[in-house]
C-alpha atoms as a PDB file:
ATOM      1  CA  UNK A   1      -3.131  12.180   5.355  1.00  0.00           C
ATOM      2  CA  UNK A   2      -5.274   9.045   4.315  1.00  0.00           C
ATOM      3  CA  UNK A   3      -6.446   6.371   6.469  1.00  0.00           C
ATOM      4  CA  UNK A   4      -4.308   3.049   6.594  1.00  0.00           C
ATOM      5  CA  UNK A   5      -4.183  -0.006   8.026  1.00  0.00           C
ATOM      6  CA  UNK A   6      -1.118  -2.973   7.966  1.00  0.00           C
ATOM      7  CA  UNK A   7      -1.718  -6.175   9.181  1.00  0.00           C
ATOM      8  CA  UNK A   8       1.114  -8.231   9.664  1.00  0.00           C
ATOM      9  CA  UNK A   9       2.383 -10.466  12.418  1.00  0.00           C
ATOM     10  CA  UNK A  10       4.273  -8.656  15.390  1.00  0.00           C
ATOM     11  CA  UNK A  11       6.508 -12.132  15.362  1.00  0.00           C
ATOM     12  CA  UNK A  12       7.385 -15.010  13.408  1.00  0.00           C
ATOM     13  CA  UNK A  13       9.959 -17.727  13.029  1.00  0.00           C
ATOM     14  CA  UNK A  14      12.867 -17.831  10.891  1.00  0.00           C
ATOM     15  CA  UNK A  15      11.804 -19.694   6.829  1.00  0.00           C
ATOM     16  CA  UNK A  16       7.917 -18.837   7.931  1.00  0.00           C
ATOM     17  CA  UNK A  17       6.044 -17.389   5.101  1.00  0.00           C
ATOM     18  CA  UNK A  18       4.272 -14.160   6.460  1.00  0.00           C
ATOM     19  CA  UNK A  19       1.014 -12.487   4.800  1.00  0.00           C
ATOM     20  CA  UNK A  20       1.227  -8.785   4.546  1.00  0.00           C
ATOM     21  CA  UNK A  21      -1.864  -7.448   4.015  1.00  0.00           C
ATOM     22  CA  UNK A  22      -2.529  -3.571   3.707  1.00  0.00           C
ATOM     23  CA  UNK A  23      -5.672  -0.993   3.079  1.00  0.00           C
ATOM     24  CA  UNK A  24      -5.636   3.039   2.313  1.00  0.00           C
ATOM     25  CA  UNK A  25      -8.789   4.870   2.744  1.00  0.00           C
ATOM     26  CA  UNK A  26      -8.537   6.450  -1.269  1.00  0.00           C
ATOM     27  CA  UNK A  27     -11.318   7.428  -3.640  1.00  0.00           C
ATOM     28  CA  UNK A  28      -9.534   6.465  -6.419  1.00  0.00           C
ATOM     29  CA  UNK A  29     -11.485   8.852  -8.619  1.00  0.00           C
ATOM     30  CA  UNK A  30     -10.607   7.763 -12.422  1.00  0.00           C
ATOM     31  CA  UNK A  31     -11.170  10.699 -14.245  1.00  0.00           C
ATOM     32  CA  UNK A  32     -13.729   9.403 -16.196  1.00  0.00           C
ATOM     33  CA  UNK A  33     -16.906  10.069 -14.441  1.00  0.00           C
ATOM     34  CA  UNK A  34     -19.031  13.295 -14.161  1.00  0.00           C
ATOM     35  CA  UNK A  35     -19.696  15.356 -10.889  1.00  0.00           C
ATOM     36  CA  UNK A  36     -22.948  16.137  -9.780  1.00  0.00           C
ATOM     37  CA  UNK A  37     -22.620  19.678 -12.150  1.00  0.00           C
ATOM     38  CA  UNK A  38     -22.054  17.677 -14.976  1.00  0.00           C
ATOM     39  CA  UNK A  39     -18.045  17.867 -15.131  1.00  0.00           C
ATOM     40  CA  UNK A  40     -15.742  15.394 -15.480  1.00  0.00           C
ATOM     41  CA  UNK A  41     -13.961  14.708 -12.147  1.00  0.00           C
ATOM     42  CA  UNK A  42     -10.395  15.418 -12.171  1.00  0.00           C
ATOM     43  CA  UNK A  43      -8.316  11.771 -12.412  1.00  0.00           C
ATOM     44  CA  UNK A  44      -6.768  10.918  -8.344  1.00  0.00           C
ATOM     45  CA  UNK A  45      -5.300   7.833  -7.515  1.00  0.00           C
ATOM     46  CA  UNK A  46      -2.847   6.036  -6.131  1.00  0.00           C
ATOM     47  CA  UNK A  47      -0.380   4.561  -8.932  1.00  0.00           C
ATOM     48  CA  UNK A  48       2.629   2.909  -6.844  1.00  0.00           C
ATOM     49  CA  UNK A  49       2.893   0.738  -3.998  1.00  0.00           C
ATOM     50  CA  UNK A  50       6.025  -0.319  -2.554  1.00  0.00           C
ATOM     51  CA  UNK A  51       7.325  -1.994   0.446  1.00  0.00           C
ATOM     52  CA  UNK A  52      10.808  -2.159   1.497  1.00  0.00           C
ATOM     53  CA  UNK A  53      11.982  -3.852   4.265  1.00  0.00           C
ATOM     54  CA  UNK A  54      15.416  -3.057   5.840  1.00  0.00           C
ATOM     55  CA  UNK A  55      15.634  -0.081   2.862  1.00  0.00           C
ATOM     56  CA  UNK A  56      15.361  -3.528   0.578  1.00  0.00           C
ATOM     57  CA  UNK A  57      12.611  -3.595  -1.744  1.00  0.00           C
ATOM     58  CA  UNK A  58      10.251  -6.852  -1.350  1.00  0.00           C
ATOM     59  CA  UNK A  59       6.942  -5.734  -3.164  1.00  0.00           C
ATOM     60  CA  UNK A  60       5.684  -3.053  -5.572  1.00  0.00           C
ATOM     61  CA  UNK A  61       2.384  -2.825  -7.194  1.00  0.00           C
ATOM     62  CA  UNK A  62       1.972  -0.103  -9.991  1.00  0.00           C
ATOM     63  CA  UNK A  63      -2.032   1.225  -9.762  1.00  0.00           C
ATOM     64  CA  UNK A  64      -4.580   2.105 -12.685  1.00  0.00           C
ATOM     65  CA  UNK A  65      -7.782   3.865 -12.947  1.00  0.00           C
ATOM     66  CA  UNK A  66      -9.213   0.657 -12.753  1.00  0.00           C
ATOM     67  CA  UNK A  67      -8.430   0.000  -9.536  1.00  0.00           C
ATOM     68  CA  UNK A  68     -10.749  -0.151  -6.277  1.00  0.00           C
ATOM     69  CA  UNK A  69     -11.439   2.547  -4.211  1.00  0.00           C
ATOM     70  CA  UNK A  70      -9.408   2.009  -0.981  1.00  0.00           C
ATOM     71  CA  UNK A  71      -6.937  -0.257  -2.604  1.00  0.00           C
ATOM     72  CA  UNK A  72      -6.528  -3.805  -0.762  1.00  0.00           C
ATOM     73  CA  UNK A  73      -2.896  -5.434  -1.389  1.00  0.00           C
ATOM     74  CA  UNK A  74      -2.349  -8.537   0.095  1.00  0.00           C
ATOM     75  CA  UNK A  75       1.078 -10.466  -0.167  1.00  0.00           C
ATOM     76  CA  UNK A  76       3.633 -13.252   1.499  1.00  0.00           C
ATOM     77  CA  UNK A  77       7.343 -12.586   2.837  1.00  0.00           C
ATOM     78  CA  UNK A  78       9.544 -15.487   4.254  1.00  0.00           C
ATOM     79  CA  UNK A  79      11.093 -14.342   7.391  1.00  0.00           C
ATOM     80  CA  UNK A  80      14.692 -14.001   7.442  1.00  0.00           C
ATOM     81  CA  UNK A  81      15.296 -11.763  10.211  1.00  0.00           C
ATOM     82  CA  UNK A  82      13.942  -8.976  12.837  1.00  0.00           C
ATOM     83  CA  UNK A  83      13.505  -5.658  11.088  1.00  0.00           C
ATOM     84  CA  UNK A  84      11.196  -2.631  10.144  1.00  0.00           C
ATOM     85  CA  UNK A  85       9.102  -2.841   6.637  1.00  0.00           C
ATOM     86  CA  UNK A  86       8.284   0.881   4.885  1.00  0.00           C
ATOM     87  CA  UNK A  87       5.120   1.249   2.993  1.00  0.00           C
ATOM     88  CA  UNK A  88       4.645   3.760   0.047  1.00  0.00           C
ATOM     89  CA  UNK A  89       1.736   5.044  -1.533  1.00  0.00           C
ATOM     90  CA  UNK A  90       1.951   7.009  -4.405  1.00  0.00           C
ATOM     91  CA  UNK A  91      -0.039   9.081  -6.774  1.00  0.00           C
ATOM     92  CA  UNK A  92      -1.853  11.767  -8.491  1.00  0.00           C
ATOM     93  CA  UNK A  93      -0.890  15.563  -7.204  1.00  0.00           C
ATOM     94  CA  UNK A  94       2.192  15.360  -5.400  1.00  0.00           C
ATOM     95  CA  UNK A  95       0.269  12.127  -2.637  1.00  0.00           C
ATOM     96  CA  UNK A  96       2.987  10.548  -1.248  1.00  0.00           C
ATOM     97  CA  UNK A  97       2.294   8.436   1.890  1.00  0.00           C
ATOM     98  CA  UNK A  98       4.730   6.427   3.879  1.00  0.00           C
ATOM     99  CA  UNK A  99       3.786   4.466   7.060  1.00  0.00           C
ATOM    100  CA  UNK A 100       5.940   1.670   9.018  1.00  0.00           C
ATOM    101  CA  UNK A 101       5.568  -1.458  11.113  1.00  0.00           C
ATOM    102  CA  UNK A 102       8.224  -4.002  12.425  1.00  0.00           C
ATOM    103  CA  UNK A 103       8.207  -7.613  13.144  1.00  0.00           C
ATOM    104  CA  UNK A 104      10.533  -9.833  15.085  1.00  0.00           C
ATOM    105  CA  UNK A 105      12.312 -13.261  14.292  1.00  0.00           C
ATOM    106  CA  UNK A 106      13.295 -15.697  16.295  1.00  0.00           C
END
């Protein structure tokens, strides 16, 4: 299981816009570049992102070779109510990561 962290506030106020920001610890490897034997390494990355909140899709991200190691997404949310948001990572060989994190609304 990869490394990830979610930073969001624990609280916020109804009609506030929120940042989500959110890091996983992935090499990314494009399939492009040669091992130390010479061989091309074998493509793995992470090619979806999506977060849900409330089972209610709010943000998805689709991923290329081009991306960054440890891919860095960073995006708003206007709070509308208390709840749990689901994050997805998806990608090469069957990786399929989902973590979780809640917030409250007053």
């Amino acid at each position: 299981m990869a490394r990830t962290l979610i930073n969001l506030p624990k609280t916020a106020k109804t009609g506030d816009v929120i940042t989500i920001k959110t890091l996983i610890s992935h090499p990314m490897e494009t399939g492009f570049r040669p091992g130390a034997d010479g061989r091309i390494l074998p493509r793995n990355i992470v090619t979806e992102f999506v977060c849900r909140f409330e089972d209610e899709e709010i943000f998805r991200a689709e991923l290329f070779p081009a991306s960054a190691a440890n891919p860095y997404l960073t995006f708003t949310w206007v709070a509308t109510r208390s709840g749990r948001f689901s994050f997805t990572w998806r990608g090469d060989d069957g990786f399929d990561q989902t973590e979780s994190a809640a917030i409250a609304v007053a």
